[in-house]
C-alpha atoms as a PDB file:
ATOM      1  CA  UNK A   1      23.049   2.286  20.371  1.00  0.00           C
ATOM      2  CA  UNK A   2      23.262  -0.280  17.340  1.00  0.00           C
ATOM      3  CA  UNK A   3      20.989  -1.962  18.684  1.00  0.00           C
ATOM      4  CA  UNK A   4      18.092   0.560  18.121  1.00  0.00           C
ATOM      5  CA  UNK A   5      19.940   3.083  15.472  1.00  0.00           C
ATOM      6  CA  UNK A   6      17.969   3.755  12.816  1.00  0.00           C
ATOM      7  CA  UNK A   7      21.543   4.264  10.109  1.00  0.00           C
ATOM      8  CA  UNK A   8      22.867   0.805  11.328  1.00  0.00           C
ATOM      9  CA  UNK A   9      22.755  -1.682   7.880  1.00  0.00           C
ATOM     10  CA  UNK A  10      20.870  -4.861   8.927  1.00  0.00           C
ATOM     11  CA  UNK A  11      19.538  -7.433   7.039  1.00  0.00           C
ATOM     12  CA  UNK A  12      15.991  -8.275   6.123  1.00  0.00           C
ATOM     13  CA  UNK A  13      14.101 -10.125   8.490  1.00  0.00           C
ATOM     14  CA  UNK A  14      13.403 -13.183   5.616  1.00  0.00           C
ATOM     15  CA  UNK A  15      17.466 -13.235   5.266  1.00  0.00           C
ATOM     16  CA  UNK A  16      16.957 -17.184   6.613  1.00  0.00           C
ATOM     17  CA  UNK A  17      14.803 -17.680   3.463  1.00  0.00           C
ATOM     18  CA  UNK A  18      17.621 -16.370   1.103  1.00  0.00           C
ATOM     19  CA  UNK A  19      16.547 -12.605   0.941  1.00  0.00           C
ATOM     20  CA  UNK A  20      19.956 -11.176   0.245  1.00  0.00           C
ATOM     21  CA  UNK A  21      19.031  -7.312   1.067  1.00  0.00           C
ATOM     22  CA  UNK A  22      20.898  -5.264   3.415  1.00  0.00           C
ATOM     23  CA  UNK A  23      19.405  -1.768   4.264  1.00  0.00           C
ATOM     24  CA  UNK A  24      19.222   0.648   7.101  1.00  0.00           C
ATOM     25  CA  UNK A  25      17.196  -0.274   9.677  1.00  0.00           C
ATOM     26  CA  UNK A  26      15.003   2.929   8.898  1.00  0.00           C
ATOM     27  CA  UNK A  27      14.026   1.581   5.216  1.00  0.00           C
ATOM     28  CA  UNK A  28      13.795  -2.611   5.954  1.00  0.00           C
ATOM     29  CA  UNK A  29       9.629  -1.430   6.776  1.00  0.00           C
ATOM     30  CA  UNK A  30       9.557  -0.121   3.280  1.00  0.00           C
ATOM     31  CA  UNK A  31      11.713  -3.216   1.676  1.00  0.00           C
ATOM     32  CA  UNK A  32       8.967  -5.012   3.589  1.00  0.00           C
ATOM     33  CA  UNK A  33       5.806  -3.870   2.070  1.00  0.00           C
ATOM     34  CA  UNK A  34       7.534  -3.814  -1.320  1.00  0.00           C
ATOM     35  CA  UNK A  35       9.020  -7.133  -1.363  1.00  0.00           C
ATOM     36  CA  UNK A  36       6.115  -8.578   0.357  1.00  0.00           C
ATOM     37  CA  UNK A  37       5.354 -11.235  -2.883  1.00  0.00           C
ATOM     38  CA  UNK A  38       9.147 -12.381  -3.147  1.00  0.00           C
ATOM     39  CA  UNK A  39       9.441 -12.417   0.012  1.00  0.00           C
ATOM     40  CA  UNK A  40       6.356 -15.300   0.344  1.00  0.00           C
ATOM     41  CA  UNK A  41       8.067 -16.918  -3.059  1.00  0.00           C
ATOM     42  CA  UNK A  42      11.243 -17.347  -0.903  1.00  0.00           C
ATOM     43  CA  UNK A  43       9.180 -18.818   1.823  1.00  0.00           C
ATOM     44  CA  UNK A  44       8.219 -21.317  -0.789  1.00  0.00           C
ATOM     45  CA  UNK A  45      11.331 -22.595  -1.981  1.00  0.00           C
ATOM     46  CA  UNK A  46      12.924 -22.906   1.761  1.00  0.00           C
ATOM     47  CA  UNK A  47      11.597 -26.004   2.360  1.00  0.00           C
ATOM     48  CA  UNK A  48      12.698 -27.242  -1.332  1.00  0.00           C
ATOM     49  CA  UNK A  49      16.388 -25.630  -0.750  1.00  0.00           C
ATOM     50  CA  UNK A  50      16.239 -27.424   2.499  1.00  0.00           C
ATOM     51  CA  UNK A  51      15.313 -30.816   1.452  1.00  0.00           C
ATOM     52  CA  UNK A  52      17.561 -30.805  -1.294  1.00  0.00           C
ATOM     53  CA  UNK A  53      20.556 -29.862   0.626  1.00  0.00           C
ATOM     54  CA  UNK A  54      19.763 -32.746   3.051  1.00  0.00           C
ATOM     55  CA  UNK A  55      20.081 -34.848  -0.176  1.00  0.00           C
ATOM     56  CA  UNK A  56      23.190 -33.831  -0.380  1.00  0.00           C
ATOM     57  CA  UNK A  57      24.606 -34.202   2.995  1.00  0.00           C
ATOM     58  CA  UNK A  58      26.454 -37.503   4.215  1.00  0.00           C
ATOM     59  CA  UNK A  59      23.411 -39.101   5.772  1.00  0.00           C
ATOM     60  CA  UNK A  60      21.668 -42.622   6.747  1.00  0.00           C
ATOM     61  CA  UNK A  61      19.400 -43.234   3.561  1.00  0.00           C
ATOM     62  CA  UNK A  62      16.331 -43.377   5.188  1.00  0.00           C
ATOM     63  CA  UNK A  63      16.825 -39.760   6.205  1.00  0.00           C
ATOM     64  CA  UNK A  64      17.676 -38.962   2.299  1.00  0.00           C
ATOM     65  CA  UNK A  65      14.201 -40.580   1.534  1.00  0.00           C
ATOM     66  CA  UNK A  66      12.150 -38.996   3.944  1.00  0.00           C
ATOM     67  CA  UNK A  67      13.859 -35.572   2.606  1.00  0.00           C
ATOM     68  CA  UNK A  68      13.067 -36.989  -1.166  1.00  0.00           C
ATOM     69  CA  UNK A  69       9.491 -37.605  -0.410  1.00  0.00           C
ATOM     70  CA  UNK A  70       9.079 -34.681   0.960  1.00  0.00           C
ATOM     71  CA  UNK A  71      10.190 -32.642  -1.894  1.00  0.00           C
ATOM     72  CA  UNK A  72       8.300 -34.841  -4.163  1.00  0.00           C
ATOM     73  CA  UNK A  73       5.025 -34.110  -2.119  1.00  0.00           C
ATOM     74  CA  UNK A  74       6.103 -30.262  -2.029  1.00  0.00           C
ATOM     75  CA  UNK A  75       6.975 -29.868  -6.323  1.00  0.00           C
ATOM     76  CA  UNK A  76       3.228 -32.066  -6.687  1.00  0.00           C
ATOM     77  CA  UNK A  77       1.456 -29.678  -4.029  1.00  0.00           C
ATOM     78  CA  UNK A  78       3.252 -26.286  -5.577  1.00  0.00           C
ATOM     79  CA  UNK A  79       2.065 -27.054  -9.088  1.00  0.00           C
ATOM     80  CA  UNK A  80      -1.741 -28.423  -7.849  1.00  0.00           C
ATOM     81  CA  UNK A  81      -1.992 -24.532  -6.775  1.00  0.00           C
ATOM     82  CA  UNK A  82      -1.478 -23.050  -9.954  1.00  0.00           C
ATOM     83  CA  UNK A  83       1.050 -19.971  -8.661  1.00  0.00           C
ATOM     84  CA  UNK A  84       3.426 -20.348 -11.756  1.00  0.00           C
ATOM     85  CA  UNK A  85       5.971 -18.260  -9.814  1.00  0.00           C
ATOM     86  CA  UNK A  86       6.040 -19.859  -6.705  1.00  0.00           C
ATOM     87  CA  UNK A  87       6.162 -23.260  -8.915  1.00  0.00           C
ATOM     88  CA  UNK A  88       9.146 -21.411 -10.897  1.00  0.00           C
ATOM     89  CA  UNK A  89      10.865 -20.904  -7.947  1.00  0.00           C
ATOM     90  CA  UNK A  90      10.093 -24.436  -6.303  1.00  0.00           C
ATOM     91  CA  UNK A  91      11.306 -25.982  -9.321  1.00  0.00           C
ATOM     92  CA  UNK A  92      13.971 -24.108  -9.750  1.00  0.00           C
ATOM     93  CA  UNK A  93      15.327 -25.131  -6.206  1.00  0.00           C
ATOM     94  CA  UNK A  94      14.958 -28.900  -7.156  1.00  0.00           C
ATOM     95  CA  UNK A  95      18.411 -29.400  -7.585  1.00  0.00           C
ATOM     96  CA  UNK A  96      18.564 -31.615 -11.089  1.00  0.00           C
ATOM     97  CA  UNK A  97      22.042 -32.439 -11.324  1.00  0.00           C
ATOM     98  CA  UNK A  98      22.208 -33.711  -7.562  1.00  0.00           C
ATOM     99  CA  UNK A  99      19.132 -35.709  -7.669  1.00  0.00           C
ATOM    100  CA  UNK A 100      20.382 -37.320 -11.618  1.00  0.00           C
ATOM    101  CA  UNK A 101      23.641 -37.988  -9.198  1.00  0.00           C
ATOM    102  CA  UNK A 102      22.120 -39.776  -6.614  1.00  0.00           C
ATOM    103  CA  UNK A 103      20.160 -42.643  -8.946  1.00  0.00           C
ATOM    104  CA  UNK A 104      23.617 -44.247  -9.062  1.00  0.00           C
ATOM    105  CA  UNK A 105      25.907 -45.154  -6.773  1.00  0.00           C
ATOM    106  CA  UNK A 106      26.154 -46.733  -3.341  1.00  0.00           C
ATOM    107  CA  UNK A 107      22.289 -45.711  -2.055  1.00  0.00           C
ATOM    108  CA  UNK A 108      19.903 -48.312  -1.737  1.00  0.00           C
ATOM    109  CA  UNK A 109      17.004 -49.387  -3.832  1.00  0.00           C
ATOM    110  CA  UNK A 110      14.511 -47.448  -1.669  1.00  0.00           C
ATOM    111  CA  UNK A 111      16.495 -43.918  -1.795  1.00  0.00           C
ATOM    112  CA  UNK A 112      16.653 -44.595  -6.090  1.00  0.00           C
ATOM    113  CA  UNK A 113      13.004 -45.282  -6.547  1.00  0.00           C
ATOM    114  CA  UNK A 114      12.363 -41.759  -3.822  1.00  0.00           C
ATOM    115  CA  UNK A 115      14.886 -39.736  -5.955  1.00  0.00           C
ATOM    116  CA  UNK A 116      13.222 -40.712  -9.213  1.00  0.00           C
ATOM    117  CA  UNK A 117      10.086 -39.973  -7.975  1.00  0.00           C
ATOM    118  CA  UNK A 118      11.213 -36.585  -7.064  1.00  0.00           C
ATOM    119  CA  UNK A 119      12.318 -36.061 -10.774  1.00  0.00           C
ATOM    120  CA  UNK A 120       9.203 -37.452 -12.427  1.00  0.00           C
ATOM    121  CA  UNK A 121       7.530 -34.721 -10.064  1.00  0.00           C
ATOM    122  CA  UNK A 122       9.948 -32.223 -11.719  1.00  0.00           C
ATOM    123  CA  UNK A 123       9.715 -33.230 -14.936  1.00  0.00           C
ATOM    124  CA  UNK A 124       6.326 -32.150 -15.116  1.00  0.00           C
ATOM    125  CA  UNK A 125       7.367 -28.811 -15.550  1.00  0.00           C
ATOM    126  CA  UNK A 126       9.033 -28.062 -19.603  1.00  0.00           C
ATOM    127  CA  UNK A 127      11.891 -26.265 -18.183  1.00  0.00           C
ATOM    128  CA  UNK A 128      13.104 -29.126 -16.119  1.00  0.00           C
ATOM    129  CA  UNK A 129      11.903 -31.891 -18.582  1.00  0.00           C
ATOM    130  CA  UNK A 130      14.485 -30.254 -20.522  1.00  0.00           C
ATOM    131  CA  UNK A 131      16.794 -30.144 -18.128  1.00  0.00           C
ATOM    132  CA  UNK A 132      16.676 -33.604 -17.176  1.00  0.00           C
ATOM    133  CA  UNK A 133      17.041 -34.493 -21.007  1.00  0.00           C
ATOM    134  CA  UNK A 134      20.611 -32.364 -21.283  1.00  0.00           C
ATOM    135  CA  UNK A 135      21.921 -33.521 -17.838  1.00  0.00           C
ATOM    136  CA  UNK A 136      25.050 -35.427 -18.683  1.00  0.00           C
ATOM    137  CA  UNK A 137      24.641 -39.341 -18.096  1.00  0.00           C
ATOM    138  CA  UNK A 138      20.994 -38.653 -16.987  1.00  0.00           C
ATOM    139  CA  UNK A 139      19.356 -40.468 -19.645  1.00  0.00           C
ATOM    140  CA  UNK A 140      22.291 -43.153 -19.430  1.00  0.00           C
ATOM    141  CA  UNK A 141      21.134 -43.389 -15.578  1.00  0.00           C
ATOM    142  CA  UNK A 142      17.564 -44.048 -16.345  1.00  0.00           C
ATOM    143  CA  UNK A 143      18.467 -46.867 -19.032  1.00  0.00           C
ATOM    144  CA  UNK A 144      20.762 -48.372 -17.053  1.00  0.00           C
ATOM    145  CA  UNK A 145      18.399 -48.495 -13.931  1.00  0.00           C
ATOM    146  CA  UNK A 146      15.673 -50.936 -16.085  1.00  0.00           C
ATOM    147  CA  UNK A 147      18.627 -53.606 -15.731  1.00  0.00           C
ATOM    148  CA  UNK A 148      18.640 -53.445 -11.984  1.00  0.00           C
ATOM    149  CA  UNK A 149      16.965 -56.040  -9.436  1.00  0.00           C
ATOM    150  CA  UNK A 150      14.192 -54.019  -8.050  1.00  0.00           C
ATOM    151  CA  UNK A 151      10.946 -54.029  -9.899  1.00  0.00           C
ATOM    152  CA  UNK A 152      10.197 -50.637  -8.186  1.00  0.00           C
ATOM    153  CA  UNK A 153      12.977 -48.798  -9.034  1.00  0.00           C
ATOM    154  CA  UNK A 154      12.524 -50.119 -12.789  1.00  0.00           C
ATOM    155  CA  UNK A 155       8.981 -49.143 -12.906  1.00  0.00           C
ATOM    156  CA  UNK A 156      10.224 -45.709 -11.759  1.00  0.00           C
ATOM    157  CA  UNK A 157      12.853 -45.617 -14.327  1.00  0.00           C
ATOM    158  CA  UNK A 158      10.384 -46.399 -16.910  1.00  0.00           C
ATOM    159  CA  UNK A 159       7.850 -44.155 -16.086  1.00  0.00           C
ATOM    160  CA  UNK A 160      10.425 -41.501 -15.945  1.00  0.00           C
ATOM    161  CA  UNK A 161      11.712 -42.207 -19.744  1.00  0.00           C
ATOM    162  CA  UNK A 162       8.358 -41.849 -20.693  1.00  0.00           C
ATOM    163  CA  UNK A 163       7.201 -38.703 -18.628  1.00  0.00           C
ATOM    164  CA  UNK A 164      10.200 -37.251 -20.489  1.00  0.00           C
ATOM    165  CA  UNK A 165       8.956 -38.398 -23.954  1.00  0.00           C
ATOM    166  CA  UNK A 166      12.056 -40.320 -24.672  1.00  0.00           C
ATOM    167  CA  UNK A 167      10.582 -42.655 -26.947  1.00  0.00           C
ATOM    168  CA  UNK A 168       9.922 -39.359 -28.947  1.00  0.00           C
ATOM    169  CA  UNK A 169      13.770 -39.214 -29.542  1.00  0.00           C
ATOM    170  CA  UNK A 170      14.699 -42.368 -30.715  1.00  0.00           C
ATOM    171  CA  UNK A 171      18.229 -41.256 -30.570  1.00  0.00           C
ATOM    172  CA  UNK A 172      18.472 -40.900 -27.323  1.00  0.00           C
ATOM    173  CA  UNK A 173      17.244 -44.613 -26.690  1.00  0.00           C
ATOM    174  CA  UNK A 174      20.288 -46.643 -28.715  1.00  0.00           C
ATOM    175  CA  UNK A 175      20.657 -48.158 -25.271  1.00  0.00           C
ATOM    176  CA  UNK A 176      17.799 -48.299 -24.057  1.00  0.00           C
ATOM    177  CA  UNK A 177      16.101 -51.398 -26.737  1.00  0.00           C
ATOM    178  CA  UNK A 178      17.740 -54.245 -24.749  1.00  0.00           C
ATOM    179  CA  UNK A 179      16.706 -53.822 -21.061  1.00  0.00           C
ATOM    180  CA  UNK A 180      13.181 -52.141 -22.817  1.00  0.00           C
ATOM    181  CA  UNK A 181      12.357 -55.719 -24.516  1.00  0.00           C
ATOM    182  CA  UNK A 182      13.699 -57.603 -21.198  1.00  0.00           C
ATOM    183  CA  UNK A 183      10.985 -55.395 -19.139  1.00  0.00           C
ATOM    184  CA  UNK A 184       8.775 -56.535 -22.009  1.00  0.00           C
ATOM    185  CA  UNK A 185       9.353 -60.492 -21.039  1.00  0.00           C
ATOM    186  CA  UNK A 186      10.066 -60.143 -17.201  1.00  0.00           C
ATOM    187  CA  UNK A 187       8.711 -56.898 -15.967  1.00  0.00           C
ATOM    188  CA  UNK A 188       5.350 -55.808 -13.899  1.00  0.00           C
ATOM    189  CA  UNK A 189       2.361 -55.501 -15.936  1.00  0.00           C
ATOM    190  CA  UNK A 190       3.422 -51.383 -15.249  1.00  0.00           C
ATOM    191  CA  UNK A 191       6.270 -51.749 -16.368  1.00  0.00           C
ATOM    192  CA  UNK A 192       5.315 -53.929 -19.466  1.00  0.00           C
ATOM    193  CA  UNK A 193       2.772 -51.283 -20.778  1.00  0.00           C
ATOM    194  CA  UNK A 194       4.989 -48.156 -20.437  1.00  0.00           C
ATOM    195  CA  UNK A 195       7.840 -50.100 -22.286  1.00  0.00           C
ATOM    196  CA  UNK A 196       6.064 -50.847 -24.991  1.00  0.00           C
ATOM    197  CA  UNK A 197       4.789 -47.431 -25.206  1.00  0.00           C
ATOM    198  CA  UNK A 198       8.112 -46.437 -25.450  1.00  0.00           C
ATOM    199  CA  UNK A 199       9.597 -48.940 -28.321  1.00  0.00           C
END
């Protein structure tokens, strides 16, 4: 009888893509129809939920970079289509203090330069540019990052001060003038350009 009762609570079909609603099973058709928008919005930001919570999990880096790439690719391909909403949400799910978290620390040169390509993506949106710019350390991260050994991962780091107009808040960069005029005598030719944008 639950089974096919029509008074039995259930919960909506798009439950696994973080629709929270629990109705009788005689009005989930109507929260269907209605919801039909959010409920392709949540389908959205699944994949971006997903990725970022295998960021987060205890795995072998090359699994965390596939999962940052992927996210990259999916922020880029949400914001090339123009739906601010679904972009809202996408964004939103593009977990900042996680990824800021993961540019230090014991991951490998390869997982850095995927994460902070994953927040350059981000940071073309103003909410999260913003976001990036309060995160504690985040900046801190970034600067300290154009000291490292891996061209690639400085590049990133660079590119990433810059996409978040850092240079346009000179106090934010009292750190930053050292490893800036060392990219200047020893970095890529990239690297060398965006730096001196930035002093």
């Amino acid at each position: 009888h639950r089974q096919a009762c029509d008074l039995v609570t259930v919960e909506c079909p798009f439950s696994f893509a973080r629709c929270t609603v629990r109705q009788r099973r005689n009005e989930i058709d109507e929260h269907m129809h209605a919801h039909a928008a959010e409920h392709l919005a949540l389908l959205a930001i699944a994949p971006a939920a997903l990725l970022v919570a295998q960021l987060g999990r205890a795995v072998a880096d090359p699994v965390k970079v596939a999962a940052a790439n992927a996210l990259r690719d999916l922020v880029r391909g949400v914001r090339a289509q123009g739906d601010n909403d679904t972009m809202y949400d996408v964004v939103r799910a593009g977990d900042i203090p996680a990824l800021i978290a993961l540019t230090v620390g014991n991951g490998t040169d390869t997982l850095r330069k995927a994460v902070l390509g994953v927040l350059h993506s981000l940071s073309l949106f103003d909410i999260n540019r913003s976001g990036i710019m309060n995160e504690p350390c985040a900046i801190d991260n970034l600067i300290a990052l154009l000291s490292g050994d891996s061209d690639a991962v400085k590049e990133a780091a660079v590119d990433l001060l810059f996409m978040l107009g850092v240079g346009t808040f000179r106090w934010r960069m009292e750190g930053a003038v050292t490893p800036l005029v060392a990219l200047l005598r020893e970095g890529t030719a990239h690297a060398r350009d965006v730096a001196m944008k930035l002093l």
